[in-house]
Protein backbone atom coordinates (compact mmCIF):
# COMPACT_ATOMS: atom_id res chain seq x y z
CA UNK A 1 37.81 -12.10 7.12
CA UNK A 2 38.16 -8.65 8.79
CA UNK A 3 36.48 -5.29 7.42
CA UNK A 4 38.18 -2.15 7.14
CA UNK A 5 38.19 -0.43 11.04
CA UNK A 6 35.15 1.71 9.53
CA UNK A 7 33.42 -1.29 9.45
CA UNK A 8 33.82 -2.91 12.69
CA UNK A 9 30.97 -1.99 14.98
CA UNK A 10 31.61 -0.50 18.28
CA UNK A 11 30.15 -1.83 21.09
CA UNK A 12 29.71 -1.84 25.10
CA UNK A 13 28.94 -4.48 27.30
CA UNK A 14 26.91 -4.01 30.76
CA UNK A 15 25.51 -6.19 33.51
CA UNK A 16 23.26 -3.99 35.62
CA UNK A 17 25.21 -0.38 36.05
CA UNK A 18 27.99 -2.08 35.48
CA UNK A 19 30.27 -2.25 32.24
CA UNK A 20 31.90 -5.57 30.96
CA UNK A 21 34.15 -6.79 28.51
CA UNK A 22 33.00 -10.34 27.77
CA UNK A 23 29.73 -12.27 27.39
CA UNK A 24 29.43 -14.43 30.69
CA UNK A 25 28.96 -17.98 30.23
CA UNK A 26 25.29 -18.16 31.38
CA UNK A 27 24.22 -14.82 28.82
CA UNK A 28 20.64 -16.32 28.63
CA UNK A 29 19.86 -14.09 25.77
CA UNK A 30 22.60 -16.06 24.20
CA UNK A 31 21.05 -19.51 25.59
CA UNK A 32 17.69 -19.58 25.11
CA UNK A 33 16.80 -16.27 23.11
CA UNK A 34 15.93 -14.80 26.73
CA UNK A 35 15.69 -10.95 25.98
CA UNK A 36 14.69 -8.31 24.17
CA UNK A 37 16.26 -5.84 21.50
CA UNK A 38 16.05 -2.55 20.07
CA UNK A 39 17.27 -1.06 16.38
CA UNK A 40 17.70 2.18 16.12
CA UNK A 41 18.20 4.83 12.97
CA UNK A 42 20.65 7.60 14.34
CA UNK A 43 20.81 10.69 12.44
CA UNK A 44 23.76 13.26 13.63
CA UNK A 45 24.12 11.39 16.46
CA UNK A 46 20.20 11.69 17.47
CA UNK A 47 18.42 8.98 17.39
CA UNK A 48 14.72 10.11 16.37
CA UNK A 49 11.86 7.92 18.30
CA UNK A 50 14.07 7.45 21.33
CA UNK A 51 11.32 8.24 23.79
CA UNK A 52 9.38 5.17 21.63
CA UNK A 53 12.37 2.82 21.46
CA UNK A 54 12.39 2.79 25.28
CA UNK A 55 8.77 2.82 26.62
CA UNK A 56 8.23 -0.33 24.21
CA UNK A 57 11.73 -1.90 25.32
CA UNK A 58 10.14 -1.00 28.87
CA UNK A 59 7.02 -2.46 28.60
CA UNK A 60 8.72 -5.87 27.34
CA UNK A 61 10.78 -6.03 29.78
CA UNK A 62 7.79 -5.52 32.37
CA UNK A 63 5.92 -7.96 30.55
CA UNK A 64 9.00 -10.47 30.72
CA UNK A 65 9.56 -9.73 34.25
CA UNK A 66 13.05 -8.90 33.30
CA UNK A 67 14.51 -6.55 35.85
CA UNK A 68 14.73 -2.69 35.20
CA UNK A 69 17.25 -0.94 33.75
CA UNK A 70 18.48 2.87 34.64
CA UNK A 71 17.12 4.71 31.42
CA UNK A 72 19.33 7.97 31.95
CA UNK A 73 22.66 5.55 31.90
CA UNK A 74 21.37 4.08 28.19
CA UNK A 75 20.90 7.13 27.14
CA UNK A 76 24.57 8.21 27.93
CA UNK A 77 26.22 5.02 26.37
CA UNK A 78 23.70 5.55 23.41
CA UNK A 79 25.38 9.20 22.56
CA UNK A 80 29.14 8.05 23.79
CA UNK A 81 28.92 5.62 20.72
CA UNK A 82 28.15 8.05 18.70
CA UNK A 83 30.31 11.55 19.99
CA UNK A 84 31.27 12.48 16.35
CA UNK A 85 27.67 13.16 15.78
CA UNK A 86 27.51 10.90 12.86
CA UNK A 87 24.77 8.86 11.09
CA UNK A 88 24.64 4.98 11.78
CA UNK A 89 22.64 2.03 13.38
CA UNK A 90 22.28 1.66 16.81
CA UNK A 91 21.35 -1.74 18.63
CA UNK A 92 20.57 -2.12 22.18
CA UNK A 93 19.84 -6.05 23.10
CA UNK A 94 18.51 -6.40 26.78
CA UNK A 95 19.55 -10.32 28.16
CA UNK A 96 17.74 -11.13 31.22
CA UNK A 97 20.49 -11.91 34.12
CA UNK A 98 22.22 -15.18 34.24
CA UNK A 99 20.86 -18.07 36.67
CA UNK A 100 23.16 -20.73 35.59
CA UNK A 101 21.72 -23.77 33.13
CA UNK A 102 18.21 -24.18 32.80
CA UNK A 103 15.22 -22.67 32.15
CA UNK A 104 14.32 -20.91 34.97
CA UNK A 105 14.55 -17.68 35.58
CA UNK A 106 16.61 -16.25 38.86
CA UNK A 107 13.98 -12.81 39.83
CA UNK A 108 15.75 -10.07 40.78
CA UNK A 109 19.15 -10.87 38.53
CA UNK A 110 20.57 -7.70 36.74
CA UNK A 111 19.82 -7.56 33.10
CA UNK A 112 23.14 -8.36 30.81
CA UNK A 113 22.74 -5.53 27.53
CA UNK A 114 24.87 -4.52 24.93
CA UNK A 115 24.71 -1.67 22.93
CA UNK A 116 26.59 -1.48 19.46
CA UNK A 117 27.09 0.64 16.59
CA UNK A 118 26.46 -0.41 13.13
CA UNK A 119 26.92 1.30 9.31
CA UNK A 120 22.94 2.31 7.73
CA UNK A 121 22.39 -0.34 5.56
CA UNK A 122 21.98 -0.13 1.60
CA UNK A 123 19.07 1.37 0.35
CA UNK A 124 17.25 1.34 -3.08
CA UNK A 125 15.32 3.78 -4.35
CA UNK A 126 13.09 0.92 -6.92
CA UNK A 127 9.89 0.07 -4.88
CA UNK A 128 10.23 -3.13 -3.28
CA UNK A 129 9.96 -6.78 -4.89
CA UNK A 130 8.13 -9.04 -2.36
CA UNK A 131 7.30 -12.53 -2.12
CA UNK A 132 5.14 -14.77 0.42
CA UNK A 133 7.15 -16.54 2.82
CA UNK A 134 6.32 -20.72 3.09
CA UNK A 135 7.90 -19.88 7.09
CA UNK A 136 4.80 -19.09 9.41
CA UNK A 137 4.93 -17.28 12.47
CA UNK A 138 3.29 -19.34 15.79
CA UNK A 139 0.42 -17.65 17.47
CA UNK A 140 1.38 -16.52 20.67
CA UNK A 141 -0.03 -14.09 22.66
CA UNK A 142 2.30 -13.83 25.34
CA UNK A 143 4.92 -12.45 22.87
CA UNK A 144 2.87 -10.35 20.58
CA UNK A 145 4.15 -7.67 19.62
CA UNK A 146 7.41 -7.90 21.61
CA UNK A 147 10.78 -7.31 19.87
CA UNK A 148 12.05 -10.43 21.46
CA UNK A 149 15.87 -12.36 20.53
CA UNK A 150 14.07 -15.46 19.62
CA UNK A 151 13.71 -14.28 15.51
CA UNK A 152 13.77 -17.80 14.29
CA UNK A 153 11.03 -17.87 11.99
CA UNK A 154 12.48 -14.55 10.58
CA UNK A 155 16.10 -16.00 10.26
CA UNK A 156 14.10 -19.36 8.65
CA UNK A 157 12.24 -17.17 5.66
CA UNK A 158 14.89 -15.02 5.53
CA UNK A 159 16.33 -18.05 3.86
CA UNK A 160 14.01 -18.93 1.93
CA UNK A 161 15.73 -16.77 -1.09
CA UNK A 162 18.81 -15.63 -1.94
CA UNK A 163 20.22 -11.76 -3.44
CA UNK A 164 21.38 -13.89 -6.02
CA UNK A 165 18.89 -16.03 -7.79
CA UNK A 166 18.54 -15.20 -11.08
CA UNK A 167 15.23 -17.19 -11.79
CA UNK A 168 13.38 -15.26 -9.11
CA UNK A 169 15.09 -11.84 -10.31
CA UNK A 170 15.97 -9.31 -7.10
CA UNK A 171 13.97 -9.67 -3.85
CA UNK A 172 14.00 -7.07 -0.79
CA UNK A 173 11.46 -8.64 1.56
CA UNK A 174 9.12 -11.44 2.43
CA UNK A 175 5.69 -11.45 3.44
CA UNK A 176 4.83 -13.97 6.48
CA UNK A 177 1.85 -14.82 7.92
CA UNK A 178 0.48 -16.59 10.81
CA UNK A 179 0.33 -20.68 11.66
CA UNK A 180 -3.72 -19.65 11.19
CA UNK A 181 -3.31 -18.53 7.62
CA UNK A 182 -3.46 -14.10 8.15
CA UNK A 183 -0.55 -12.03 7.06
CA UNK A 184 1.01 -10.21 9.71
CA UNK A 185 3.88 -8.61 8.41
CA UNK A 186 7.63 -9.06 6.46
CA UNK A 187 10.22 -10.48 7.97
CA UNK A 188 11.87 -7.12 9.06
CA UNK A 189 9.42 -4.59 8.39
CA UNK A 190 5.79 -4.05 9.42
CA UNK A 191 2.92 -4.19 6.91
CA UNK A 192 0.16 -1.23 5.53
CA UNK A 193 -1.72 -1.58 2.86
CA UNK A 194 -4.53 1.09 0.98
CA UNK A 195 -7.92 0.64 -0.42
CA UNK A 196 -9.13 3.33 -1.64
CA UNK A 197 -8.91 5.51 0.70
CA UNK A 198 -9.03 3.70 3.94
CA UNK A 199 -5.41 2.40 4.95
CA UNK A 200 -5.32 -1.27 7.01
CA UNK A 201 -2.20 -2.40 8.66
CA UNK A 202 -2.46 -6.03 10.30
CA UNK A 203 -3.30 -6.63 14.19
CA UNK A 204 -0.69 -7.56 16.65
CA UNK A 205 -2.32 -9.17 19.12
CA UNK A 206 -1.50 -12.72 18.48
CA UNK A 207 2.05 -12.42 16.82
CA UNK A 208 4.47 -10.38 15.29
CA UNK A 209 6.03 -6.94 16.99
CA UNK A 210 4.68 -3.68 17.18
CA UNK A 211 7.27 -1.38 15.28
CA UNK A 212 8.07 2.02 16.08
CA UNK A 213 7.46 3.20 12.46
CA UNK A 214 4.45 1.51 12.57
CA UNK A 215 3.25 3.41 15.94
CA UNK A 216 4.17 6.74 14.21
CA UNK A 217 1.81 6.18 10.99
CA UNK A 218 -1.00 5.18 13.53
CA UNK A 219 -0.53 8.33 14.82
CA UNK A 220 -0.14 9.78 11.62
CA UNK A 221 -3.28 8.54 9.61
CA UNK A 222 -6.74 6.86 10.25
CA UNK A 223 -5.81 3.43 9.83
CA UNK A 224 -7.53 0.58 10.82
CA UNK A 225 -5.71 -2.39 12.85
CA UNK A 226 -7.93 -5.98 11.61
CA UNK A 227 -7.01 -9.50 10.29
CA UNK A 228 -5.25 -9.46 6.75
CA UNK A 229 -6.11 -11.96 4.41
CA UNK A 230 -3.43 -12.68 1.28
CA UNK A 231 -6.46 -11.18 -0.95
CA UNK A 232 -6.52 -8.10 0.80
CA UNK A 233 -2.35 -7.81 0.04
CA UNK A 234 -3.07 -8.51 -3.57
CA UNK A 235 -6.42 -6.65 -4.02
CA UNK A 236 -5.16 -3.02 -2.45
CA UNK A 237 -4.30 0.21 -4.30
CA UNK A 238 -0.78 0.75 -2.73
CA UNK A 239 1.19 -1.42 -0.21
CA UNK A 240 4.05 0.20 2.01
CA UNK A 241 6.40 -1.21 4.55
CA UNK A 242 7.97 0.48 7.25
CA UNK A 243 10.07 -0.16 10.13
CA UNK A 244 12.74 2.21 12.20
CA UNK A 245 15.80 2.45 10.43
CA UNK A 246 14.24 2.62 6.69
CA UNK A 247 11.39 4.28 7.47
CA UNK A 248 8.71 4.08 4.81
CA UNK A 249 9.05 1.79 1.72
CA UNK A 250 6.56 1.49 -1.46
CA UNK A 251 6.32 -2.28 -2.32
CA UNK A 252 6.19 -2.19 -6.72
CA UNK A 253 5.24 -5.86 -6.76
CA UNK A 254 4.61 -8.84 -5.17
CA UNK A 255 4.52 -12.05 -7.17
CA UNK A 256 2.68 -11.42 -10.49
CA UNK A 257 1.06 -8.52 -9.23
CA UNK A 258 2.50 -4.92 -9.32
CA UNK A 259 1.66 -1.36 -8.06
CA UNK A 260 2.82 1.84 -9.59
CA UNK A 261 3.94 5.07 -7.76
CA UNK A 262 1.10 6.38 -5.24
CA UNK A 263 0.39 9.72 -4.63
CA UNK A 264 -0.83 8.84 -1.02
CA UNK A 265 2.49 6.74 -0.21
CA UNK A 266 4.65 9.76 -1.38
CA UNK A 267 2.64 11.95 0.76
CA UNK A 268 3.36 9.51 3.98
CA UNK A 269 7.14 9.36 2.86
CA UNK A 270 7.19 13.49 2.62
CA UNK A 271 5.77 13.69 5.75
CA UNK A 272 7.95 11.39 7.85
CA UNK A 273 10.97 13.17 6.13
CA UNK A 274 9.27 16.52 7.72
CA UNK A 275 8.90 15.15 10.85
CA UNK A 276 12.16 13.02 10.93
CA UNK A 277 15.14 14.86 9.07
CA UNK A 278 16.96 11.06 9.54
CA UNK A 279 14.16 10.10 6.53
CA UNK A 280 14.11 13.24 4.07
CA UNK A 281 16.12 11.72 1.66
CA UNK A 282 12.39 9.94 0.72
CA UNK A 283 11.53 13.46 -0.58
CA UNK A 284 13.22 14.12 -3.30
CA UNK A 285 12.88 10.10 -4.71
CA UNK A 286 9.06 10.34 -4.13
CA UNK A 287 9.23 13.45 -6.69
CA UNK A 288 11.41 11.65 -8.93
CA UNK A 289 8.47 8.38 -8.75
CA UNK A 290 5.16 10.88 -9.49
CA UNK A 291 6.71 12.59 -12.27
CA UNK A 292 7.33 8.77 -13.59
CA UNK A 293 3.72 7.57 -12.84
């Protein structure tokens, strides 16, 4: 069924420099997963870690040996979706060029991307619910930290509940961890946890992808990258998630075990809504948490 027009996403369609109006038949993002993507929080028509989005969609793409892409020419599509200076989601996937059917890869073939414009999602202001995820994600170096098409483990624990189970009451996010048994992250969001006060947030050298929220809190704080064990989820003071287009979440509970409003979370929230005007919403929901802790 059809949304309003307000909900349809806009979109543009490129091979190389230039624009297209239909997937070709050998999209190998669309085959095998062959590609890389970006999601993007836009705030009055600015989208705030830009400069981040692209060096890490860069650096995949380098990594991938995916062919380069004129930056300044993103950048322009980027803002022509949103002219009106509105508020939104922006996507950028990045398919490398079509070879025909197979797996390998033609060198050289200009990159098929789309960029798209989607409606910020629904956000509560309640602390998360969590719950570990039975999905694992493979260990595979070659990929780690990538933000790479192939998201079927995510799309495979994202299943694992549904909005509307009543025995499990409301869940926002999953925890996964590795085919060796550490927890690298949710599904969608990247992982930090506090004890005391020394803040951990999981390596990603082996799996998962290095989120742009993520890099800004390493900048941020002193946090330490290391293994995380499921004890060291359950054992910490405060546990946050963040990731581009929400920014920074508290997690209130995870299983049988629950965390009330911290003082040092808030402060993180405050501070990315200083830095980020996109995120300063978190400000006056953080006050409303502390004078309810």
């Amino acid at each position: 069924m059809a949304g309003a027009p307000d909900e349809r996403p806009f979109e543009r369609l490129f091979v190389g420099d230039t624009r297209i109006d239909a997937l070709p038949g050998d999209a190998r993002g669309f085959a095998y997963g062959d590609g890389l993507f970006e999601t993007m929080r836009v705030h009055r028509g600015e989208v705030p870690w830009w400069a981040m989005h692209m060096a890490r969609l860069a650096t995949g793409m380098q990594r991938l040996g995916i062919a380069t892409l004129d930056a300044a020419l993103i950048e322009r599509e980027a803002r022509a979706l949103f002219d009106d200076g509105g508020d939104g989601v922006l996507k950028l996937i990045v398919s490398r060029g079509g070879g025909g059917r197979g797996y390998a890869p033609m060198r050289d073939a200009a990159p098929l991307w789309r960029l798209s414009r989607h409606a910020i999602p629904a956000m509560s202001r309640a602390p998360l619910v969590l719950r570990w995820c039975d999905t694992r994600l493979s260990v595979q170096p070659a990929l780690a930290g990538l933000k790479h098409c192939n998201r079927l483990e995510q799309v495979l624990a994202r299943a694992e509940w549904d909005d509307l189970v009543l025995d499990e009451g409301r869940i926002d996010e999953g925890l996964q961890c590795s085919t060796e048994g550490d927890v690298v992250s949710a599904t969608a969001a990247n992982l930090f946890l506090l004890h005391g006060d020394t803040w951990t947030t999981p390596r990603i050298d082996r799996c998962g992808v290095a989120g742009v929220c993520r890099a800004w809190l390493l900048s941020a704080i002193d946090a330490m990258q290391t293994r995380v064990t499921p004890a060291d989820v359950e054992t910490a003071d405060a546990v946050l998630l963040c990731n581009a287009v929400r920014g920074i979440l508290p997690v209130g509970r995870l299983g049988a075990r629950t965390w009330a409003p911290h003082p040092a979370v808030a402060d993180l929230r405050q501070r990315l809504g200083r830095a980020h005007p996109a995120f300063g919403q978190a400000t006056a929901s953080d006050q409303d948490d502390q004078g309810q802790a």
